[in-house]
N, C-alpha and C. Protein backbone atom coordinates (compact mmCIF):
# COMPACT_ATOMS: atom_id res chain seq x y z
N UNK A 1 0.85 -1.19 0.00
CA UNK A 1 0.00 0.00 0.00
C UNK A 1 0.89 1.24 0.00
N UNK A 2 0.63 2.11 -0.82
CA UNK A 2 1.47 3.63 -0.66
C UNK A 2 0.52 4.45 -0.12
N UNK A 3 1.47 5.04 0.79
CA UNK A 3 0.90 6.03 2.02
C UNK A 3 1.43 6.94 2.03
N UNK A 4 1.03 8.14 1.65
CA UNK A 4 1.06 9.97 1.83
C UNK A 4 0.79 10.58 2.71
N UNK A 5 1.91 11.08 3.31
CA UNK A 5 1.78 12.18 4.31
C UNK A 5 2.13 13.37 3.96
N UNK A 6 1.03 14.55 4.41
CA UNK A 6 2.06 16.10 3.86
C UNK A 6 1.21 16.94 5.54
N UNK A 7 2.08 17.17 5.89
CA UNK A 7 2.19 18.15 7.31
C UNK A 7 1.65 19.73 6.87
N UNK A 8 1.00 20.26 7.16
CA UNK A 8 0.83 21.80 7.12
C UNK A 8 0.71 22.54 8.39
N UNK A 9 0.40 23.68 8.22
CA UNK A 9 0.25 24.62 10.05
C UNK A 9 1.20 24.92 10.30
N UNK A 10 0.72 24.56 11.56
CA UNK A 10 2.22 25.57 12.90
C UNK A 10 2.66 26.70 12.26
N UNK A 11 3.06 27.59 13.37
CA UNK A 11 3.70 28.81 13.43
C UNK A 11 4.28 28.74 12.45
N UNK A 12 4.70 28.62 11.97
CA UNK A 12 5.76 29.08 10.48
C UNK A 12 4.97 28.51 8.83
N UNK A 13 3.95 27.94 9.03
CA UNK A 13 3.39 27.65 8.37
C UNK A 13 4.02 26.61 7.29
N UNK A 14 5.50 25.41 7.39
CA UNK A 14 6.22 24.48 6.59
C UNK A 14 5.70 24.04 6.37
N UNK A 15 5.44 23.09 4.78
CA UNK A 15 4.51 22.41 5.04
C UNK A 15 5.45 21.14 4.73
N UNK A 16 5.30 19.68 4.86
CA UNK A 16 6.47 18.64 5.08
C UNK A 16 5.46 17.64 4.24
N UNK A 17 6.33 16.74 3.43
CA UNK A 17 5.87 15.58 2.32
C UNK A 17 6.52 14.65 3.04
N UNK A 18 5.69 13.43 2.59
CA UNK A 18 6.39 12.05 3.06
C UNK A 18 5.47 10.97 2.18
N UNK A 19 6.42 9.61 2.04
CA UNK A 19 5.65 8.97 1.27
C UNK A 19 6.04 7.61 1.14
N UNK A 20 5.96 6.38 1.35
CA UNK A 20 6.76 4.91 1.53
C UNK A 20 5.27 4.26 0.99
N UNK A 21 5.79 2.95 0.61
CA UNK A 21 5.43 2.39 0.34
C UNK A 21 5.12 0.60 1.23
N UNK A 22 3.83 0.12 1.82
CA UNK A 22 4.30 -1.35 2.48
C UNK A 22 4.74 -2.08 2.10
N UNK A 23 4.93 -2.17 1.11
CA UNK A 23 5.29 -3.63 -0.07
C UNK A 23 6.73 -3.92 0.07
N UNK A 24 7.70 -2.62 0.01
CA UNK A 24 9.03 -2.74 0.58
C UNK A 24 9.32 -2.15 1.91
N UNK A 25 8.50 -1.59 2.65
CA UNK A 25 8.57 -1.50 4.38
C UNK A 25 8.17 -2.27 5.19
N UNK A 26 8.76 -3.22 5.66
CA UNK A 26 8.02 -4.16 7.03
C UNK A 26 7.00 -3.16 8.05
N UNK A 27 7.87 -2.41 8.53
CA UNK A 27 7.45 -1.94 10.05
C UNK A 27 6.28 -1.01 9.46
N UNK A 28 6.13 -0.36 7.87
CA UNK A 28 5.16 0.30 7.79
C UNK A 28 3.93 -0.57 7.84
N UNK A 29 4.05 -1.81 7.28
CA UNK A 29 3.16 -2.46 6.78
C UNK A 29 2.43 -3.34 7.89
N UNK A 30 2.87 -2.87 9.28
CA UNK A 30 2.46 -3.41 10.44
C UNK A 30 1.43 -2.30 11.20
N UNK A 31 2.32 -0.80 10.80
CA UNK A 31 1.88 0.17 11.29
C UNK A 31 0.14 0.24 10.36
N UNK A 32 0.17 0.63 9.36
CA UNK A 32 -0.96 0.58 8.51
C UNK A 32 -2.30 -0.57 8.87
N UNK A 33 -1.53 -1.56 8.73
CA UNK A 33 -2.81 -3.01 9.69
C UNK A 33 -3.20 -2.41 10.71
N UNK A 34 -2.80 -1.48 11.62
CA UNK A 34 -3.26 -1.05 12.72
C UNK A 34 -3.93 0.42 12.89
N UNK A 35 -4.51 1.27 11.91
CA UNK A 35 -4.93 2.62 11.63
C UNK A 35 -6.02 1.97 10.67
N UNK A 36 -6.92 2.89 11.72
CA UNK A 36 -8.41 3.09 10.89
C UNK A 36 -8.66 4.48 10.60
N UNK A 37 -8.86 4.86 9.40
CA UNK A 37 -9.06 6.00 9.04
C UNK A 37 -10.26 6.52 9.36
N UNK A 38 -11.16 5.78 9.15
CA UNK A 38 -12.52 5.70 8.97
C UNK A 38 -13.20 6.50 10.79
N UNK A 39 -12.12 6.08 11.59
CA UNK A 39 -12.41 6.22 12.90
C UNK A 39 -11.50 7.45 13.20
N UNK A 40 -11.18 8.21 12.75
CA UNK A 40 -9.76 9.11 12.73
C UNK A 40 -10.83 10.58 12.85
N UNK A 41 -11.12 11.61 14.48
CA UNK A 41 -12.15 12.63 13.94
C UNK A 41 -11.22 13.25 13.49
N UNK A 42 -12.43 14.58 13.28
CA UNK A 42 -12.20 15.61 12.74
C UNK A 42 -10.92 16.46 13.65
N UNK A 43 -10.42 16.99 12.62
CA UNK A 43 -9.17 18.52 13.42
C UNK A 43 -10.47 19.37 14.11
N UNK A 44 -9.88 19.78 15.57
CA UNK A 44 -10.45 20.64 16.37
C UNK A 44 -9.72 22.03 15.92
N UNK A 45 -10.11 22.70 15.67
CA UNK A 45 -9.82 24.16 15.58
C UNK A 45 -8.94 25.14 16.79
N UNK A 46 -7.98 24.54 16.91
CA UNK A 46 -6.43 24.61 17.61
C UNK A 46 -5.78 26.15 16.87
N UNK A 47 -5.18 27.44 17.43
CA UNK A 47 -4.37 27.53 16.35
C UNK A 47 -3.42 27.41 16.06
N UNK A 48 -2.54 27.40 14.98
CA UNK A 48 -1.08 27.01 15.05
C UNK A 48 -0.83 25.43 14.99
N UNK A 49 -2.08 24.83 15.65
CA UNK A 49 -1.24 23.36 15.30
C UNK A 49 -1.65 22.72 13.89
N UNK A 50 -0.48 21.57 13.82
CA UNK A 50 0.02 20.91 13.00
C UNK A 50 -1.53 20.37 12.41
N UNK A 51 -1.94 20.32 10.76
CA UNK A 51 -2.73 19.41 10.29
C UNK A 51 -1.86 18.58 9.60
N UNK A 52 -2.13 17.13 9.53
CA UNK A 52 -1.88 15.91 8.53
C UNK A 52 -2.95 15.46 7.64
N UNK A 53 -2.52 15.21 6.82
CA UNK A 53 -3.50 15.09 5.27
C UNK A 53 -2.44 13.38 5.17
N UNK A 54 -3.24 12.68 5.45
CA UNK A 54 -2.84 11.62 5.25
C UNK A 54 -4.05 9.91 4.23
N UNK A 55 -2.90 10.01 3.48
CA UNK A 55 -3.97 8.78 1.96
C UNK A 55 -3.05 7.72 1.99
N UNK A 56 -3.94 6.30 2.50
CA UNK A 56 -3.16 5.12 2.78
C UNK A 56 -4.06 4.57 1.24
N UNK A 57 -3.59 4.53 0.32
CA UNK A 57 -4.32 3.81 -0.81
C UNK A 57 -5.22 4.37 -1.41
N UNK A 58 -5.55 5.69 -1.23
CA UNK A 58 -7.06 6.42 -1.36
C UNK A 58 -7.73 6.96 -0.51
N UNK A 59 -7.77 5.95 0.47
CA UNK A 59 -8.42 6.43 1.87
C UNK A 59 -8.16 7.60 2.35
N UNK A 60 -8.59 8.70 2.47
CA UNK A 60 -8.20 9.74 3.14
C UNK A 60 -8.50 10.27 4.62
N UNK A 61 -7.70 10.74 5.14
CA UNK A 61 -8.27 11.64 6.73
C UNK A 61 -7.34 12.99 6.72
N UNK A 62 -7.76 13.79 7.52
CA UNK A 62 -6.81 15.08 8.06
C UNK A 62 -7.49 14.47 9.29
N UNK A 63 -6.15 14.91 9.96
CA UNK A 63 -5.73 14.51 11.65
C UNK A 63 -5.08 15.82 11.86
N UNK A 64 -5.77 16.53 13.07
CA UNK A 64 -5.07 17.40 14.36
C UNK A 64 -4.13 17.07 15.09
N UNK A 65 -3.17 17.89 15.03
CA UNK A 65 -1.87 17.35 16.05
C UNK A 65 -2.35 16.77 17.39
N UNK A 66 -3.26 17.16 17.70
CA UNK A 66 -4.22 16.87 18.90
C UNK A 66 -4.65 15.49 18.97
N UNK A 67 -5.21 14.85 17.68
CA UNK A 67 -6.02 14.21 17.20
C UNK A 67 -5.02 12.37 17.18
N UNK A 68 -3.61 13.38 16.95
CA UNK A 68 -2.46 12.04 16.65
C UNK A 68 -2.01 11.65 17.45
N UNK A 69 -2.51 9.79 17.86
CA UNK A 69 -2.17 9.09 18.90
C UNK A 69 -1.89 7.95 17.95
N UNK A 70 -0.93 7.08 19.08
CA UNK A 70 -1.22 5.53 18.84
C UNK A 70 -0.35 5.39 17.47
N UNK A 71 -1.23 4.43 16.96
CA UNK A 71 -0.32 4.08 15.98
C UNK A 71 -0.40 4.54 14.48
N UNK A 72 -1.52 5.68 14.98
CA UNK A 72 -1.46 6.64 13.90
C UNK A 72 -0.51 7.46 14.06
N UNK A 73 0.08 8.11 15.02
CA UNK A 73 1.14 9.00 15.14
C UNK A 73 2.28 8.15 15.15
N UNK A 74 2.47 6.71 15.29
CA UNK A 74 3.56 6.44 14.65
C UNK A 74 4.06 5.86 13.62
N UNK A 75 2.61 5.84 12.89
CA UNK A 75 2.63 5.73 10.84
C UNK A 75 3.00 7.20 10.21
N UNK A 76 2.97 8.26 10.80
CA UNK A 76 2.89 9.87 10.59
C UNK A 76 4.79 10.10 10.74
N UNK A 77 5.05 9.80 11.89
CA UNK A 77 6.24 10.04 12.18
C UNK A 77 7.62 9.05 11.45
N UNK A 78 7.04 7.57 11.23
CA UNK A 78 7.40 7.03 10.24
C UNK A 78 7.68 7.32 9.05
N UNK A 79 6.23 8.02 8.41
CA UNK A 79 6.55 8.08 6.74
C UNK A 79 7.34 9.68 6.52
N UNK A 80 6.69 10.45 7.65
CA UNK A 80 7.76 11.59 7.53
C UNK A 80 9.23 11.68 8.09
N UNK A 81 9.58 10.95 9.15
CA UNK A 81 11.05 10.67 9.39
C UNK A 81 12.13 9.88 8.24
């Protein structure tokens, strides 16, 4: 599965790309089995923090820095590290 991450927000407004693929990542392809998008709310209206625009195959969500736990924040920190 190819998975897209692009970071926007925060104070300086950077915005950050990321992008792997499971097929040649083990540890992504463990991380992904474990994220439901579908269950992922909405960004709370924070200001300054971080939004993620994140597409595991199509699937889409935006996630609040707030919002990123678990092993969604460490599929996020994955594909962007």
């Amino acid at each position: 599965m190819r998975v897209r991450v692009v970071r926007t927000g925060g104070f300086a407004g950077v915005e950050r790309h990321g992008e792997s693929d499971s097929a040649r990542d083990p540890v992504l392809a463990r991380l992904v089995d474990r994220v439901d998008l579908d269950a992922v709310p909405p960004p709370g209206r924070i200001p300054d923090q971080y939004l993620y625009d994140i597409d595991i195959d199509g699937s889409t969500a935006t996630v609040g820095e707030a919002q990123l736990n678990g092993p969604l924040r460490e599929l996020v920190h994955h594909v962007l590290g």
